[in-house]
PDB file of N, CA and C in Angstrom:
ATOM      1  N   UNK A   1       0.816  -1.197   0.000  1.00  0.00           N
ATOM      2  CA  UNK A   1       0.000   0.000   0.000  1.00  0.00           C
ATOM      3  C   UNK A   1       0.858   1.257   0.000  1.00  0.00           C
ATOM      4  N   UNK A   2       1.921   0.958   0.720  1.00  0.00           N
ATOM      5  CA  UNK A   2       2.522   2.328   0.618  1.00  0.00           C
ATOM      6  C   UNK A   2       3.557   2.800  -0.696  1.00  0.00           C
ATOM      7  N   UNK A   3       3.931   1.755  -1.782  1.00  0.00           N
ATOM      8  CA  UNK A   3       3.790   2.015  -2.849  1.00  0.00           C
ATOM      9  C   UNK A   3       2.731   3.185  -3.651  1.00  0.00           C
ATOM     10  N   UNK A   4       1.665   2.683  -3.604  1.00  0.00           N
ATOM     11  CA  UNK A   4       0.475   3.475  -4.092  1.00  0.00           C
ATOM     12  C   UNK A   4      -0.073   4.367  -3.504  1.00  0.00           C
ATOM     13  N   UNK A   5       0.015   4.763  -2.037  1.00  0.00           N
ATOM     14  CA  UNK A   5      -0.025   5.980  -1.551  1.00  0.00           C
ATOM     15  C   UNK A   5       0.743   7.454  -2.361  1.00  0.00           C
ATOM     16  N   UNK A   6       1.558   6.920  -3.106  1.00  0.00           N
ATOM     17  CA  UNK A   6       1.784   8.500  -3.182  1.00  0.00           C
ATOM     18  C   UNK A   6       1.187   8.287  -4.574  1.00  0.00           C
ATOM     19  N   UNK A   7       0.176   8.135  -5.278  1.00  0.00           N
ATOM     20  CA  UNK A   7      -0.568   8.288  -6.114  1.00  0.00           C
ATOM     21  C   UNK A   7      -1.942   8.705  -5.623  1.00  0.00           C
ATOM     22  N   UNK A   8      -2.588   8.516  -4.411  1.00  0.00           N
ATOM     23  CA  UNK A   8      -3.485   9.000  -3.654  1.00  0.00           C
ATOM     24  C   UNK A   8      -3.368  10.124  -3.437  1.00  0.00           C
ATOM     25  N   UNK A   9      -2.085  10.720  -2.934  1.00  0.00           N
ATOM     26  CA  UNK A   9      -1.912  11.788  -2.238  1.00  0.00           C
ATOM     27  C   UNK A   9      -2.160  13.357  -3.585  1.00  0.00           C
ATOM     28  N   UNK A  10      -0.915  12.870  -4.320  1.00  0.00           N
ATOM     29  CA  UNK A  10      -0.308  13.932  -5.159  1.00  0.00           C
ATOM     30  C   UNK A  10      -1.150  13.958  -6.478  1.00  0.00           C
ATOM     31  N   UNK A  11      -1.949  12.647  -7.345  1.00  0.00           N
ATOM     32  CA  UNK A  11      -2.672  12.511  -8.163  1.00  0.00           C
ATOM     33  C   UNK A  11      -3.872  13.001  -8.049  1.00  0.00           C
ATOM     34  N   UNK A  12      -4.562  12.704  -7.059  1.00  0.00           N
ATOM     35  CA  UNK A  12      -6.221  12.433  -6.742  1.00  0.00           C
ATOM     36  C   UNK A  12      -6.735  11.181  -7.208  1.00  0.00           C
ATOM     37  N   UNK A  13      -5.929  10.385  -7.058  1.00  0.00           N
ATOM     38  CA  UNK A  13      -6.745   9.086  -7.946  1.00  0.00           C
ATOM     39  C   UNK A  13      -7.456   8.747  -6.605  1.00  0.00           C
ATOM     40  N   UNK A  14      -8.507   8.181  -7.326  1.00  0.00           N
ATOM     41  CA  UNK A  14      -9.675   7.664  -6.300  1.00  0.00           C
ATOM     42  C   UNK A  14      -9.216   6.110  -5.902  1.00  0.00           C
ATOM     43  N   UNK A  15     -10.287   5.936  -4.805  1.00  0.00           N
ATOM     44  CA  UNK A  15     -10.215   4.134  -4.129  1.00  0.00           C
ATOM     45  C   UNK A  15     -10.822   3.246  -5.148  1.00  0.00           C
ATOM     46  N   UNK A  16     -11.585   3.947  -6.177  1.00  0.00           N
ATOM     47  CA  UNK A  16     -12.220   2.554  -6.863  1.00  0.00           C
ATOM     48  C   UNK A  16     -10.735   2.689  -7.864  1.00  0.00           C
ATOM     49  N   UNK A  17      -9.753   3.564  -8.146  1.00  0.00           N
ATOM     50  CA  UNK A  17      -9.028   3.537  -9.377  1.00  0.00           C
ATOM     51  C   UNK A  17      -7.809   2.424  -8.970  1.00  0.00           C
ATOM     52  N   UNK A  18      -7.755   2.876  -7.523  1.00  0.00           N
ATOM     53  CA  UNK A  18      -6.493   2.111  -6.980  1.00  0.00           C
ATOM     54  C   UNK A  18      -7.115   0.429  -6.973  1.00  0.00           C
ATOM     55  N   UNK A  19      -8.257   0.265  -6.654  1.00  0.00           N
ATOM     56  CA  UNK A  19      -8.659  -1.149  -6.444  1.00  0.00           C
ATOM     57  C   UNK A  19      -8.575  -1.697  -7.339  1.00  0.00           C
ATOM     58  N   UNK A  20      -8.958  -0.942  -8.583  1.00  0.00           N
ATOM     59  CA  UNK A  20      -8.933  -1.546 -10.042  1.00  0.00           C
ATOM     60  C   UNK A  20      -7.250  -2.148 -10.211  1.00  0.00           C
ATOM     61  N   UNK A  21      -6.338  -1.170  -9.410  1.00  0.00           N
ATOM     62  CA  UNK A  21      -5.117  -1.826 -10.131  1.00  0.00           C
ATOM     63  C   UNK A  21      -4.597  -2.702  -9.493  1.00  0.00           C
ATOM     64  N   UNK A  22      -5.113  -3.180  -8.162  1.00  0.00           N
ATOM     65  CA  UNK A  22      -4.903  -3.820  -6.938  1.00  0.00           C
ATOM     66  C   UNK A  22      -5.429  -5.621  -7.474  1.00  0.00           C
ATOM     67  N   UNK A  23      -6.243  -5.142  -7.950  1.00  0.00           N
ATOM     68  CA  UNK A  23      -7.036  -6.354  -8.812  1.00  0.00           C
ATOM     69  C   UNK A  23      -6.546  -6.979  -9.953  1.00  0.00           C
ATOM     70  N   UNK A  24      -6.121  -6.201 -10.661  1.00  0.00           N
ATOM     71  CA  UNK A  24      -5.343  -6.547 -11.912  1.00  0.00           C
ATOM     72  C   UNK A  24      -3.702  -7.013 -11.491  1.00  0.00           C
ATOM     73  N   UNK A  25      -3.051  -6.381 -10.500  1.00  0.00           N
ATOM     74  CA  UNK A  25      -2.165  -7.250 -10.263  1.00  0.00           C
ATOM     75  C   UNK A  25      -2.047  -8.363  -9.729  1.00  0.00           C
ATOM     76  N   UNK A  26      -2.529  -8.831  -8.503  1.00  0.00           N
ATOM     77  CA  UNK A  26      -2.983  -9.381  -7.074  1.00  0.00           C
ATOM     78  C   UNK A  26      -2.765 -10.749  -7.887  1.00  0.00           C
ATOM     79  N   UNK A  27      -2.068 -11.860  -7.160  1.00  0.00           N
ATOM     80  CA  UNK A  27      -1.967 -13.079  -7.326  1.00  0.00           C
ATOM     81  C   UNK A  27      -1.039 -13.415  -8.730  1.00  0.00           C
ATOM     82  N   UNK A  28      -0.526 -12.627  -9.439  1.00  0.00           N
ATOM     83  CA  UNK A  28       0.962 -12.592 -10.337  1.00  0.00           C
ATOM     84  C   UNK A  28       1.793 -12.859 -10.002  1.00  0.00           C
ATOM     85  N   UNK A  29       2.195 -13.021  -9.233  1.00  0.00           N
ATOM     86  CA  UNK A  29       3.837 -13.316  -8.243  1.00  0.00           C
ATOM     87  C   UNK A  29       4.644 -11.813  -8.778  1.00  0.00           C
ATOM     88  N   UNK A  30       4.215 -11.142  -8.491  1.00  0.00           N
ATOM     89  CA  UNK A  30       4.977  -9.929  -8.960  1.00  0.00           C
ATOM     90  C   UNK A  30       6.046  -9.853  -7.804  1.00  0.00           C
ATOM     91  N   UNK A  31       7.141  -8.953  -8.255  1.00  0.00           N
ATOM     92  CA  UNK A  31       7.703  -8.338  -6.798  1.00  0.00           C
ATOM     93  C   UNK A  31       7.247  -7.072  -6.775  1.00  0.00           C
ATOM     94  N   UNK A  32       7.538  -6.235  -5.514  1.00  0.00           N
ATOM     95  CA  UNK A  32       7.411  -4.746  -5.046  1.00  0.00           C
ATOM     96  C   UNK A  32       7.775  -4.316  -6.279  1.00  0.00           C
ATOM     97  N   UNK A  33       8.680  -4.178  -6.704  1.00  0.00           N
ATOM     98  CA  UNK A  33       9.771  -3.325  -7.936  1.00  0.00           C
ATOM     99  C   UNK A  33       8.733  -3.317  -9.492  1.00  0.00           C
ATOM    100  N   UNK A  34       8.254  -5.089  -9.742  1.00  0.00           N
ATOM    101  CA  UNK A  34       7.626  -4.690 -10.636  1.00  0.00           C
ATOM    102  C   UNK A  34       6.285  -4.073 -10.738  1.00  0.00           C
ATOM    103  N   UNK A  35       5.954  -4.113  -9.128  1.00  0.00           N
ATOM    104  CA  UNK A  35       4.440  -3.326  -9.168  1.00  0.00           C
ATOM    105  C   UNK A  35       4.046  -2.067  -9.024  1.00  0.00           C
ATOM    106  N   UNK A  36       5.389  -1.678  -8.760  1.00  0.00           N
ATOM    107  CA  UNK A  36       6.057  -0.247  -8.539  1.00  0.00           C
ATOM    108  C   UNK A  36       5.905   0.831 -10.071  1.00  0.00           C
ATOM    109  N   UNK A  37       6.875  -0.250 -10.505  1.00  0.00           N
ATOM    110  CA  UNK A  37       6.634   0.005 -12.374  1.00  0.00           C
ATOM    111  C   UNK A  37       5.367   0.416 -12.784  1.00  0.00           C
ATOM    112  N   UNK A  38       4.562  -1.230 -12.744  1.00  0.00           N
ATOM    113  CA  UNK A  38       3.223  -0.803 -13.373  1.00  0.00           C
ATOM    114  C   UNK A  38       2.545   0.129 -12.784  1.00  0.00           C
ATOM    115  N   UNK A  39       2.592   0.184 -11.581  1.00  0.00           N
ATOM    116  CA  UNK A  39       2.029   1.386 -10.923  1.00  0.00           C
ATOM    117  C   UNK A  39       2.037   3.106 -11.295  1.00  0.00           C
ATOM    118  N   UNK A  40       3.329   3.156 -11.769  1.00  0.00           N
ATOM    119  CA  UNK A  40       3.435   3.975 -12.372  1.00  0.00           C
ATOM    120  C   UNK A  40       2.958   4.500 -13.745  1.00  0.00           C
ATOM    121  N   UNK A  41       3.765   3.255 -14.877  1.00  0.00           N
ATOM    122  CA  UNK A  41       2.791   3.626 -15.869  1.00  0.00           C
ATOM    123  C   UNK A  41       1.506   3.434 -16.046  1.00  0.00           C
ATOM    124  N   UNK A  42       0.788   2.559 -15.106  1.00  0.00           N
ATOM    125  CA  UNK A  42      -1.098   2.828 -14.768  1.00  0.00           C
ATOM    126  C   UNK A  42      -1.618   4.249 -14.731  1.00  0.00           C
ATOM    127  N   UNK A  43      -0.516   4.761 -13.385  1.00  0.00           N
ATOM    128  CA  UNK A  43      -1.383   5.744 -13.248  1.00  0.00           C
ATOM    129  C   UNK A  43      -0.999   7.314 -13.938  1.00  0.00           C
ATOM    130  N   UNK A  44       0.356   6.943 -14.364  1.00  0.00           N
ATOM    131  CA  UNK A  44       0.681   8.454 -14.811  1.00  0.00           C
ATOM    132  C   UNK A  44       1.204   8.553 -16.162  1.00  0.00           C
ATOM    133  N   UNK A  45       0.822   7.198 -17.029  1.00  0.00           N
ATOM    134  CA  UNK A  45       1.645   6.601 -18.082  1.00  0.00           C
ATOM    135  C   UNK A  45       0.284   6.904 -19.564  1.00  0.00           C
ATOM    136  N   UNK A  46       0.607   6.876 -20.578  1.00  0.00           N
ATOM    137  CA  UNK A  46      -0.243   6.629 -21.527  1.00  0.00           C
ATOM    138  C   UNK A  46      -1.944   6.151 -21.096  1.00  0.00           C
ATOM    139  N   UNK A  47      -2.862   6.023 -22.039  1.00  0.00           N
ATOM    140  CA  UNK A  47      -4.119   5.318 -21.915  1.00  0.00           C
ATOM    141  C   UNK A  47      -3.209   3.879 -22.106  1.00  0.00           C
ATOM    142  N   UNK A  48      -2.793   3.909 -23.509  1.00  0.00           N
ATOM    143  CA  UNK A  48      -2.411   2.675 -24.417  1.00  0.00           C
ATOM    144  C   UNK A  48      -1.906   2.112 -22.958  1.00  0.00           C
ATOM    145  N   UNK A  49      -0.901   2.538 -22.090  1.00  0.00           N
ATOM    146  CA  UNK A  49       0.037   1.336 -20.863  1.00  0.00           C
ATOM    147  C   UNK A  49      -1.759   0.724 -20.384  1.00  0.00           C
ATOM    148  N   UNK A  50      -2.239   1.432 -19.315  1.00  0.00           N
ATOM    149  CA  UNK A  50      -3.142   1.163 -18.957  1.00  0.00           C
ATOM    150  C   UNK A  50      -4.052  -0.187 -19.527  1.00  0.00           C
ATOM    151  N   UNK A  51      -4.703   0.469 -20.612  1.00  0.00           N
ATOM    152  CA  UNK A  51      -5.034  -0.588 -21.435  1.00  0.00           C
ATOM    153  C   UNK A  51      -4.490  -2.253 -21.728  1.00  0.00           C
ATOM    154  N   UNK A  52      -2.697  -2.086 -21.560  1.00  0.00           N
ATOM    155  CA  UNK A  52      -2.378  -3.209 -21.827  1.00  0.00           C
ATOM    156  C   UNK A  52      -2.228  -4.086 -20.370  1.00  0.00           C
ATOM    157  N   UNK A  53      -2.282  -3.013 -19.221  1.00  0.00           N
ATOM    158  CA  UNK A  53      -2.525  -3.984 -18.205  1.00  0.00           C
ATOM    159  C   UNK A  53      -4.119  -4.271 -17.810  1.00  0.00           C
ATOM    160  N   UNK A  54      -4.989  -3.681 -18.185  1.00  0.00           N
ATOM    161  CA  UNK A  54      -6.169  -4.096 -18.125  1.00  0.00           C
ATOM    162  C   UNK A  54      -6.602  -5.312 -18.767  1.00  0.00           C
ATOM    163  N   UNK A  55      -6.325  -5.440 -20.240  1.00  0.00           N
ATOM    164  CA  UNK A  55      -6.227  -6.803 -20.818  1.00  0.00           C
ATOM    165  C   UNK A  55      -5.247  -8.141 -20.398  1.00  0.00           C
ATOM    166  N   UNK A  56      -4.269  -8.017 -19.141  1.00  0.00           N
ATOM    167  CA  UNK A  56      -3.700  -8.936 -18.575  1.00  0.00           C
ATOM    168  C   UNK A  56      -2.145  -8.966 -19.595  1.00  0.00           C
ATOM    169  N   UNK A  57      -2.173  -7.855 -20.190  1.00  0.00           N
ATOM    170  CA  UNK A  57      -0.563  -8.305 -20.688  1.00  0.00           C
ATOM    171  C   UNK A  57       0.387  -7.431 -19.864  1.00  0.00           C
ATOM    172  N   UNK A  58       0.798  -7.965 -18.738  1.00  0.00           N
ATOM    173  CA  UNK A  58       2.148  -7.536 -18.109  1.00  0.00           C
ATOM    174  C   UNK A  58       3.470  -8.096 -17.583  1.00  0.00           C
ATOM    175  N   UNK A  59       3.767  -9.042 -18.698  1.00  0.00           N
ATOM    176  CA  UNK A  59       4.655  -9.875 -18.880  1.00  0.00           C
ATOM    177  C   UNK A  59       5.838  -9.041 -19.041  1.00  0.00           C
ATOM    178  N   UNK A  60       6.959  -9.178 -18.463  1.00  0.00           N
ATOM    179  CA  UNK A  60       8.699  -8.442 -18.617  1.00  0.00           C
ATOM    180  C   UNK A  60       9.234  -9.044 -19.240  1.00  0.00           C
ATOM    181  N   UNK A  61       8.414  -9.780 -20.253  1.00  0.00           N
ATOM    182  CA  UNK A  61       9.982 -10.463 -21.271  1.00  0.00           C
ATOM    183  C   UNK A  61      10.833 -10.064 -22.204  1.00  0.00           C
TER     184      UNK A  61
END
């Protein structure tokens, strides 16, 4: 959570925006670092990033 806190704070992104991305990662075996990433380009990155983690492509290969 405290990753994504400072997208709460300084953005205004809302609780349903954060849940949405909480959801879309959750159970990936991600680490901190890569959720850090997507976190970023989710929330402050292109539509197109967004989009491609909404459709489940967030593969680092």
């Amino acid at each position: 959570m405290y990753t994504l806190r400072q997208f709460i704070r300084i953005n205004c992104i809302t609780k349903r925006d954060i849940d949405e991305f909480v959801n879309l990662v959750s159970g990936k075996h991600l680490s901190l670092r890569d959720i850090e990433l997507l976190a970023h380009g989710y929330f402050k990155g292109p539509d197109e990033f967004r989009e491609q983690i909404k459709s489940g492509n967030i593969a680092w290969d």
